[in-house]
N, C-alpha and C. Protein backbone atom coordinates (compact mmCIF):
# COMPACT_ATOMS: atom_id res chain seq x y z
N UNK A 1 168.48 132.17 83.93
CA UNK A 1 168.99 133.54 83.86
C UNK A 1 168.62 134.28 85.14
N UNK A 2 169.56 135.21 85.74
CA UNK A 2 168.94 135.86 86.88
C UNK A 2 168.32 136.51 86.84
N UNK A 3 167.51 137.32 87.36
CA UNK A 3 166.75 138.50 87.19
C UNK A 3 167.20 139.77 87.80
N UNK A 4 167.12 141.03 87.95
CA UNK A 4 167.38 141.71 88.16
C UNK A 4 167.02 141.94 89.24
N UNK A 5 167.39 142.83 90.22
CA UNK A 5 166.99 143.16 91.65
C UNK A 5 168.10 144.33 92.30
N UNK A 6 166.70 144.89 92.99
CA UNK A 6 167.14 145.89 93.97
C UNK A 6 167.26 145.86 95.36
N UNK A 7 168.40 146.87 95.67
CA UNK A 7 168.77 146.69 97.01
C UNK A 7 168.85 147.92 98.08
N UNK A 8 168.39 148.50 99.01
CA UNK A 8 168.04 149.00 99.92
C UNK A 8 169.80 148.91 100.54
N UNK A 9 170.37 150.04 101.05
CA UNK A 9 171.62 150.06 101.54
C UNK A 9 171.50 151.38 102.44
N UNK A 10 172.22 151.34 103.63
CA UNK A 10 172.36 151.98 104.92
C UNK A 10 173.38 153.03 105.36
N UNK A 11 173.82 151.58 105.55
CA UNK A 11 175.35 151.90 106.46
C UNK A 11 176.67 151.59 105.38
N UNK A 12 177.58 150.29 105.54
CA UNK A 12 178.50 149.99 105.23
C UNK A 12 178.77 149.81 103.81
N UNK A 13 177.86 149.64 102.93
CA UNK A 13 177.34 149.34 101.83
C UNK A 13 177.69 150.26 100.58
N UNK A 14 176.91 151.56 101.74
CA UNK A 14 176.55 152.88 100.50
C UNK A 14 177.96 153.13 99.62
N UNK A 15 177.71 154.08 98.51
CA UNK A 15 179.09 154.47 98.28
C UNK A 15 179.87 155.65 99.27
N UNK A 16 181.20 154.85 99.21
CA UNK A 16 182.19 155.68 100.59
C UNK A 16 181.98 154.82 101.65
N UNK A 17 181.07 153.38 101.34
CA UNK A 17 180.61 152.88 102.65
C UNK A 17 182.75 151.93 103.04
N UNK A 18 182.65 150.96 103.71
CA UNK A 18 183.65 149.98 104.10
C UNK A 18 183.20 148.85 102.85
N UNK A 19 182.27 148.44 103.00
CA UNK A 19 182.25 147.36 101.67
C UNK A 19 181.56 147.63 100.58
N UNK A 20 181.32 148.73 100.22
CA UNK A 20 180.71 149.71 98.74
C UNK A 20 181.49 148.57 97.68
N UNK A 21 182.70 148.75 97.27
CA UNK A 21 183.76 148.82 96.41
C UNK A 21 183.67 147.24 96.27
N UNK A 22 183.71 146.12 97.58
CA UNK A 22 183.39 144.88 96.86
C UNK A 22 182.98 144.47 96.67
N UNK A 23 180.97 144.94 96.98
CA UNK A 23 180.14 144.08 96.73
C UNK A 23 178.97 144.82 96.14
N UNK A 24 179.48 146.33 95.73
CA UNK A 24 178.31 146.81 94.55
C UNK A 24 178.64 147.76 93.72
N UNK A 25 180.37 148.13 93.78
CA UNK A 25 180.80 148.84 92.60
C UNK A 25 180.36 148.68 91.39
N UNK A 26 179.35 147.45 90.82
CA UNK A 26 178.88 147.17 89.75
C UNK A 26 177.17 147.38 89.71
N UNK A 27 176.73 148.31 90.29
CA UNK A 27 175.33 148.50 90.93
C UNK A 27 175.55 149.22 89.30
N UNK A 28 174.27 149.08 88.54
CA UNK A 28 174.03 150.25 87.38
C UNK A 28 173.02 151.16 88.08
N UNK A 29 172.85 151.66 88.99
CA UNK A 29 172.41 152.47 89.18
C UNK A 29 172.31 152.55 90.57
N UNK A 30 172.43 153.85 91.33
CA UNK A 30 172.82 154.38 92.94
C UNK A 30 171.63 155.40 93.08
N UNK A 31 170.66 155.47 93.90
CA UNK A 31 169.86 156.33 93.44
C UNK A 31 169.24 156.66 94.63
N UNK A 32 168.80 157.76 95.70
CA UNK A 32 168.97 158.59 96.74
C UNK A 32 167.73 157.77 97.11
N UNK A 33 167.08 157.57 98.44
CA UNK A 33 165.95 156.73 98.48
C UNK A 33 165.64 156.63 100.51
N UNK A 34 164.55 156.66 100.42
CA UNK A 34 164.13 156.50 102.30
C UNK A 34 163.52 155.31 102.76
N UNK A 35 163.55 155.04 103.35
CA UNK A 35 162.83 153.91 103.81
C UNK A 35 161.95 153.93 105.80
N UNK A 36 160.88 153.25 105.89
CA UNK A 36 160.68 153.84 107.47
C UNK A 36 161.44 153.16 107.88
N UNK A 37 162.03 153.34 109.54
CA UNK A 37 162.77 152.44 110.21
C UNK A 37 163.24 153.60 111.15
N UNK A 38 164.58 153.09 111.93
CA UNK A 38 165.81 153.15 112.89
C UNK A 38 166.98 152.70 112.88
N UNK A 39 167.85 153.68 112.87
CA UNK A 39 169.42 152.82 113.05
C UNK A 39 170.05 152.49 114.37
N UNK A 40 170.11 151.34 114.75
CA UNK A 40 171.53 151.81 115.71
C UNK A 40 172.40 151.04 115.52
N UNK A 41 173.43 151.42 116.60
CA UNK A 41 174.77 150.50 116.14
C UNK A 41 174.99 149.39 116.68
N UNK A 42 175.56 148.24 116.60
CA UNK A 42 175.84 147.21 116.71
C UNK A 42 176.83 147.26 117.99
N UNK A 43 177.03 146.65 118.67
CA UNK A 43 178.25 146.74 119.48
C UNK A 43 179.39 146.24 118.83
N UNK A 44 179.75 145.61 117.65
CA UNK A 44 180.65 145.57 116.87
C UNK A 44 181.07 146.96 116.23
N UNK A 45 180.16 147.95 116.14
CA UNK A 45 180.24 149.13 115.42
C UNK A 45 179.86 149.26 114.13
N UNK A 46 178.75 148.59 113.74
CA UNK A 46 177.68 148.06 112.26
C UNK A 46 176.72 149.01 112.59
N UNK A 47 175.89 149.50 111.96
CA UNK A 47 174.75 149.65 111.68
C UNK A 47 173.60 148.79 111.37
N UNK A 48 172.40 148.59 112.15
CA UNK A 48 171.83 147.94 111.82
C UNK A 48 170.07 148.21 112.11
N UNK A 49 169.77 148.20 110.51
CA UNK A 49 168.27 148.43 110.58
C UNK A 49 167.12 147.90 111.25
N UNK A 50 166.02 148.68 111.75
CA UNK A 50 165.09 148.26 112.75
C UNK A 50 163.71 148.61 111.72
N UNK A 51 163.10 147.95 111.28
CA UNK A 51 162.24 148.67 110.30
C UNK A 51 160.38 147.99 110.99
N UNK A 52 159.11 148.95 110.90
CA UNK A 52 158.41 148.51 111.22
C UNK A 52 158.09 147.11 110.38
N UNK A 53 157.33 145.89 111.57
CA UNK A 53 156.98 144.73 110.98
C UNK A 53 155.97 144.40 109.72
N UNK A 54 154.91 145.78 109.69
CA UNK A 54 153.82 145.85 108.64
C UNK A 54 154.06 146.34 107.48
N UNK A 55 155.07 147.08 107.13
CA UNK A 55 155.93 146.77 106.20
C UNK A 55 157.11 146.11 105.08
N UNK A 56 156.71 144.87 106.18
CA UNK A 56 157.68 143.95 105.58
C UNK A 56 157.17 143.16 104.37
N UNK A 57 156.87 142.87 103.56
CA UNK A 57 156.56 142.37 102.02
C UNK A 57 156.86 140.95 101.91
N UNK A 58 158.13 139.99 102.30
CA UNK A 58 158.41 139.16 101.96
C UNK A 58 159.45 139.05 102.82
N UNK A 59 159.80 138.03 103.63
CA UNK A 59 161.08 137.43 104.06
C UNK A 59 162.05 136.70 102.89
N UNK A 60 163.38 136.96 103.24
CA UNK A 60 164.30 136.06 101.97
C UNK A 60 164.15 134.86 102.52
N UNK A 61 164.79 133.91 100.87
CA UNK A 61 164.73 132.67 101.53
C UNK A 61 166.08 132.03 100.90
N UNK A 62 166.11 130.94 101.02
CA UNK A 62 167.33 130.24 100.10
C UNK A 62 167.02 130.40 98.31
N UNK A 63 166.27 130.46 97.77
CA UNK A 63 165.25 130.76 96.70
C UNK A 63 165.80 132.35 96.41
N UNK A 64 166.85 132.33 95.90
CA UNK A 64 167.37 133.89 96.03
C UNK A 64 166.92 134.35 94.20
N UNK A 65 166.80 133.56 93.38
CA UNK A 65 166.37 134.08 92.38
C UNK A 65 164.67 134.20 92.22
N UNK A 66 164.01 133.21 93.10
CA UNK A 66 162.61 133.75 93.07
C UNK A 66 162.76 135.20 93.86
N UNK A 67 163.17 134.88 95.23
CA UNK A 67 163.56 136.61 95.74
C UNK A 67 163.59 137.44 94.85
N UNK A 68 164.61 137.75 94.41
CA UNK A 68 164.84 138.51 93.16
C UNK A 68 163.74 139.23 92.32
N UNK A 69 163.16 138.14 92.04
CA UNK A 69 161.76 138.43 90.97
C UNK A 69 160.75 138.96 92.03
N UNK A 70 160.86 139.04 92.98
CA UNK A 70 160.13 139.64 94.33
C UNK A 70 160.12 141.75 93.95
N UNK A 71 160.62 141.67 93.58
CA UNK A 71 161.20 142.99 93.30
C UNK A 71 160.01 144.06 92.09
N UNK A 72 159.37 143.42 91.67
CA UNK A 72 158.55 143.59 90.80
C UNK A 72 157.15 143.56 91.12
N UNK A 73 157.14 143.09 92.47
CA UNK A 73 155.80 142.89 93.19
C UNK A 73 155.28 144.31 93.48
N UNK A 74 154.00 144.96 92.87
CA UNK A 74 153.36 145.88 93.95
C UNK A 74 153.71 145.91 95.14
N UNK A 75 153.38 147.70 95.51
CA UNK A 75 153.78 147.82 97.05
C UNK A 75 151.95 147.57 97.40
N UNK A 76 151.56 146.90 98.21
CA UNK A 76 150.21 147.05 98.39
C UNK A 76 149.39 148.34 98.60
N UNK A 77 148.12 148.60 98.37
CA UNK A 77 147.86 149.93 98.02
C UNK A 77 147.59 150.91 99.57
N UNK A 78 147.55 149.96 100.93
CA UNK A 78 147.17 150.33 102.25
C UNK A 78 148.91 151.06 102.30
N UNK A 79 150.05 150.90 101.89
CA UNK A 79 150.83 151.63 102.23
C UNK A 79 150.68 152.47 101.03
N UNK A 80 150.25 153.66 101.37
CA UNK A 80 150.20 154.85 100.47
C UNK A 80 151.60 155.11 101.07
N UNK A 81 151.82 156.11 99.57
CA UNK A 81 152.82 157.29 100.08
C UNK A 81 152.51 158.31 100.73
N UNK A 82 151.49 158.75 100.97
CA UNK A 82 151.02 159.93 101.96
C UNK A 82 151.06 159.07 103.70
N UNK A 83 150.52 157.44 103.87
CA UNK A 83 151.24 157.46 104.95
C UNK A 83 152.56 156.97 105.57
N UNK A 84 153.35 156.41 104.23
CA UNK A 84 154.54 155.90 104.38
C UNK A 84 155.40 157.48 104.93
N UNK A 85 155.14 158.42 104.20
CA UNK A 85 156.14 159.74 104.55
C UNK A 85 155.58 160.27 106.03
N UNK A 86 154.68 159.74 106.30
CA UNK A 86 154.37 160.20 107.61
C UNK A 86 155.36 159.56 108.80
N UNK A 87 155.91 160.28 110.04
CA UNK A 87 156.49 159.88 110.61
C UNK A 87 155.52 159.65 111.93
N UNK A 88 156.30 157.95 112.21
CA UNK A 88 154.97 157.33 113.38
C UNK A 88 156.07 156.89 113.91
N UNK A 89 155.84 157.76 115.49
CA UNK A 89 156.61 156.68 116.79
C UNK A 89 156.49 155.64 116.92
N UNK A 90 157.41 154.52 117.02
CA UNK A 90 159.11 155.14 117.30
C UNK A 90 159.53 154.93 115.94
N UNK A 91 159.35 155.06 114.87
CA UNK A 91 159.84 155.12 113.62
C UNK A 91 159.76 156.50 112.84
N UNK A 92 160.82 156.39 111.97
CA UNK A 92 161.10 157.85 111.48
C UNK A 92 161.41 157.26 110.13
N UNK A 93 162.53 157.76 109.49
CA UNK A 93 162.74 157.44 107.72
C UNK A 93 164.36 157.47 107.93
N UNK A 94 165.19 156.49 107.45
CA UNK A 94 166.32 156.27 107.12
C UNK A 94 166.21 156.34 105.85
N UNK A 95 167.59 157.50 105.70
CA UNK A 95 168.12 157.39 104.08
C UNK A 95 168.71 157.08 104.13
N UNK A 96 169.11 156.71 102.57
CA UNK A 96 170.01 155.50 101.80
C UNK A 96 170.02 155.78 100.62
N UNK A 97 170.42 154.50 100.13
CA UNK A 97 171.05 154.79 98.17
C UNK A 97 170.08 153.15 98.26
N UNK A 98 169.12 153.57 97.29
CA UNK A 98 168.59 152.43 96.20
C UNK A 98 169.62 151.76 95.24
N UNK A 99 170.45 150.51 94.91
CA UNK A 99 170.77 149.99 94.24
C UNK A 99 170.62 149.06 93.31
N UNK A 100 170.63 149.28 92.03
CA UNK A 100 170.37 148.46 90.72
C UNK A 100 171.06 147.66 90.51
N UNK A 101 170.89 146.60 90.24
CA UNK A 101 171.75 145.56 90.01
C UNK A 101 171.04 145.01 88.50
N UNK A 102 171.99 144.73 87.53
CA UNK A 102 171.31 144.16 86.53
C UNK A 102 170.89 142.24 86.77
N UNK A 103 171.81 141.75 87.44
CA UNK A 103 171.58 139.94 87.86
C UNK A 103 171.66 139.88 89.53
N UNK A 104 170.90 139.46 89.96
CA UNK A 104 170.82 139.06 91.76
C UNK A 104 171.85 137.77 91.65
N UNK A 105 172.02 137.62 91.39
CA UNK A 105 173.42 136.06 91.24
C UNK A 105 174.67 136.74 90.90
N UNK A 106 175.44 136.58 91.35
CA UNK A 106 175.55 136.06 92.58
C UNK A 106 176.12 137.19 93.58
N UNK A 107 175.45 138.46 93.25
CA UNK A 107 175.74 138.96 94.86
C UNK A 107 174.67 139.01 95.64
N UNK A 108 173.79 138.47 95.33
CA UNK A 108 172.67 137.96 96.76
C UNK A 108 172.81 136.91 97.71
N UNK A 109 173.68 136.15 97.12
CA UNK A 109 174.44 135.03 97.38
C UNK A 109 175.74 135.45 98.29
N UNK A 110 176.56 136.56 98.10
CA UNK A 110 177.48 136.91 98.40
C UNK A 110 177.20 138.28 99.82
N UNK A 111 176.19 138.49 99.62
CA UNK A 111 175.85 139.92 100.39
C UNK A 111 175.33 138.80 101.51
N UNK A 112 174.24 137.80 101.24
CA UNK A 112 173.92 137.13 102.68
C UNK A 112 174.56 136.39 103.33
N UNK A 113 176.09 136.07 102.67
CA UNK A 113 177.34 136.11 103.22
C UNK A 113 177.68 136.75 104.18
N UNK A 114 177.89 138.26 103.61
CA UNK A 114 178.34 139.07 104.35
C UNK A 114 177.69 139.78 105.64
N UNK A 115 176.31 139.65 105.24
CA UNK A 115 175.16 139.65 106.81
C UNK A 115 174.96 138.58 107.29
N UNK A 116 175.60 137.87 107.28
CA UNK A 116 175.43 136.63 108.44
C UNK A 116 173.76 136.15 108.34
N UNK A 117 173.07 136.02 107.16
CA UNK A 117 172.01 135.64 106.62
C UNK A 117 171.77 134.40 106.38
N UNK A 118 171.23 133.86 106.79
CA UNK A 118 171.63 131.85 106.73
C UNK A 118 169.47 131.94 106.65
N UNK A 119 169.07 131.79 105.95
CA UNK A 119 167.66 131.52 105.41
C UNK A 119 166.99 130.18 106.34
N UNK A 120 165.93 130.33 107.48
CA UNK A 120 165.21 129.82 107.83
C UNK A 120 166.65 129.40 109.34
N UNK A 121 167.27 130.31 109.48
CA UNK A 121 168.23 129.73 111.22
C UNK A 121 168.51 130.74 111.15
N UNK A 122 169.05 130.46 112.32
CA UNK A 122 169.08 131.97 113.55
C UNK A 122 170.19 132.99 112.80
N UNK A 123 170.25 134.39 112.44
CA UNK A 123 171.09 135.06 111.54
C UNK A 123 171.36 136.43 112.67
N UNK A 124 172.53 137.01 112.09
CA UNK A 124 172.27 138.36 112.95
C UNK A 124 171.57 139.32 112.04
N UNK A 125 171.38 139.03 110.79
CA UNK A 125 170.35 139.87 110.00
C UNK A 125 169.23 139.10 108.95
N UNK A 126 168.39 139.80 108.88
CA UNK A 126 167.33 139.12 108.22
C UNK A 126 167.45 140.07 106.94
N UNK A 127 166.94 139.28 105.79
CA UNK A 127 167.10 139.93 104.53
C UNK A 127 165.33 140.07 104.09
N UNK A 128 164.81 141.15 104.13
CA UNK A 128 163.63 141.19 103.77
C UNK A 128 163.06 142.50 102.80
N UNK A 129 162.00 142.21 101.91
CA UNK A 129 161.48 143.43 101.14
C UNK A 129 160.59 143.72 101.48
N UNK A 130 161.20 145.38 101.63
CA UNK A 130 160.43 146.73 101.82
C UNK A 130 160.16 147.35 100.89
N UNK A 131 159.12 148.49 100.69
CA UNK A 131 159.19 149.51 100.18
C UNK A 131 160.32 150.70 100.66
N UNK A 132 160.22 151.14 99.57
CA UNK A 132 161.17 152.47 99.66
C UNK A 132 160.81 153.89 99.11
N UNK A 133 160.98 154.81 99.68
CA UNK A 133 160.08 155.71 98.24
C UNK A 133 161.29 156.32 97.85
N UNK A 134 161.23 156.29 96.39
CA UNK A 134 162.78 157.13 95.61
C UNK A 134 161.99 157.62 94.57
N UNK A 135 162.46 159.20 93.97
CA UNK A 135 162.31 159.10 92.70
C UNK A 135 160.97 159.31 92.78
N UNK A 136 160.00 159.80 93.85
CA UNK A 136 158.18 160.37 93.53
C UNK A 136 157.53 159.19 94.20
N UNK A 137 157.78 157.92 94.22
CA UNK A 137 157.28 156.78 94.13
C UNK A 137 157.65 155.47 95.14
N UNK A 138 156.71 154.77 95.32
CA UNK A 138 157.29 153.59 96.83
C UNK A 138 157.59 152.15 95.67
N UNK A 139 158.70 151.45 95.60
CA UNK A 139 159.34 150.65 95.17
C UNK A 139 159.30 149.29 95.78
N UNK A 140 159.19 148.30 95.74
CA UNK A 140 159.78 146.98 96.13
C UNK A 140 161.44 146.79 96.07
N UNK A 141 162.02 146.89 97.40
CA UNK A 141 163.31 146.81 97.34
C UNK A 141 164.24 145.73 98.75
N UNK A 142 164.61 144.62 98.46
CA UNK A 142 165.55 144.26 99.24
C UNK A 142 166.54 145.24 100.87
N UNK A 143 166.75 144.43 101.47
CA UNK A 143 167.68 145.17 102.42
C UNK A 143 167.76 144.33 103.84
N UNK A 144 168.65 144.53 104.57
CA UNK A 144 168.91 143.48 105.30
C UNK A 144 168.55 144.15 107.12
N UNK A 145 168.24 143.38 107.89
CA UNK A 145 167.30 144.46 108.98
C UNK A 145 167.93 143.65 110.03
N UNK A 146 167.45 144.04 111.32
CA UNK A 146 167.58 143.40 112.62
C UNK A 146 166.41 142.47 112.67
N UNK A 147 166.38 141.50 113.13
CA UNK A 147 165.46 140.41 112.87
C UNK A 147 164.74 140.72 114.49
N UNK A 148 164.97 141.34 114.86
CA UNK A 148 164.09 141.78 116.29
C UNK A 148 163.45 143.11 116.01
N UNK A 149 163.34 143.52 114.90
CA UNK A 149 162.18 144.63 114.58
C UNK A 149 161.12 144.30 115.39
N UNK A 150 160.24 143.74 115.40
CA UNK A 150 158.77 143.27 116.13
C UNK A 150 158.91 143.51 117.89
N UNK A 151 160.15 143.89 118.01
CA UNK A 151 160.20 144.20 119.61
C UNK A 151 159.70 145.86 119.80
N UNK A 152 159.57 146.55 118.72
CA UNK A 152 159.08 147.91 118.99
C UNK A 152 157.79 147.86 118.97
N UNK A 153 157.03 148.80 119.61
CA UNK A 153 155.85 148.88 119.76
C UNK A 153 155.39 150.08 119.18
N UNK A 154 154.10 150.30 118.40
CA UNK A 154 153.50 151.55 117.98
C UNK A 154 152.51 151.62 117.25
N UNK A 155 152.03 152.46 117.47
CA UNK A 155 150.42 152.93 117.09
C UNK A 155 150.33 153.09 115.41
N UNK A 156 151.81 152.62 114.32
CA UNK A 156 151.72 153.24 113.39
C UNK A 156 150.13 152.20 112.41
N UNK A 157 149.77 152.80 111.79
CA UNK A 157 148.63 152.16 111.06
C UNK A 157 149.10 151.61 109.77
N UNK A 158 150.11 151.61 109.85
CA UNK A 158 150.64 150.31 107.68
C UNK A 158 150.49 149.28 108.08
């Protein structure tokens, strides 16, 4: 059986996004949410997330239903929310829409499709869990990043 899992969304994704409608019109739940990071654009004209490296929780893997169950993991207690909302150069907070999904099967399968996500080889995006804070609170949530995050440099302390 799949498990349930959440997803971290940006750019193209959100609702009103270009691919909202085929790959999460069935989200049970859309729910307003920040995450630290940076956007820029792709030279294709994508959006694509830059998020600090000490926040990263888990890399995806081919194992998309253990992933999944990843989602349920504590955020560790060194990322408080008092310093996650803090803004540390060169990172700031991208908003987004938190998405619910009741089964990660098969659009986890289908979304790392669509990010060019190929688990353990070279991808133009990496699928990894972050925290997010939505809703009062920092979450374990999926989302797909620039796999050259670690090229920024900064003093932030998470």
């Amino acid at each position: 059986m799949s498990s349930p899992f959440r997803l971290f969304v940006y750019g193209t994704l959100k609702q009103g996004g270009e691919y909202h409608d085929r790959f999460c019109s069935d989200a049970v739940a859309v729910i307003p949410c920040l995450v630290q990071g940076r956007i820029f654009e792709r030279p294709e004209g994508y959006p694509t997330l830059f998020v600090p490296p000490g926040i990263i929780l888990a890399h995806g893997t081919a194992n998309r239903e253990a992933d999944a169950a990843r989602c349920n993991d504590p955020v560790p207690p060194h990322l408080s929310p008092q310093s996650y909302l803090e803004a540390c150069p060169p990172w700031g907070h991208v908003f987004g829409q938190l998405m619910l999904f009741r089964k990660a099967l098969p659009h986890m399968e289908r979304l790392d499709a669509l990010e060019d996500f190929f688990p353990g080889k070279p991808s133009i995006y990496e699928r990894v869990l972050v925290p997010v804070w939505s809703q009062g609170q920092l979450l374990a949530s999926w989302t797909y990043v620039s796999p050259h995050s670690h090229r920024f440099e900064s003093d932030c302390r998470t």
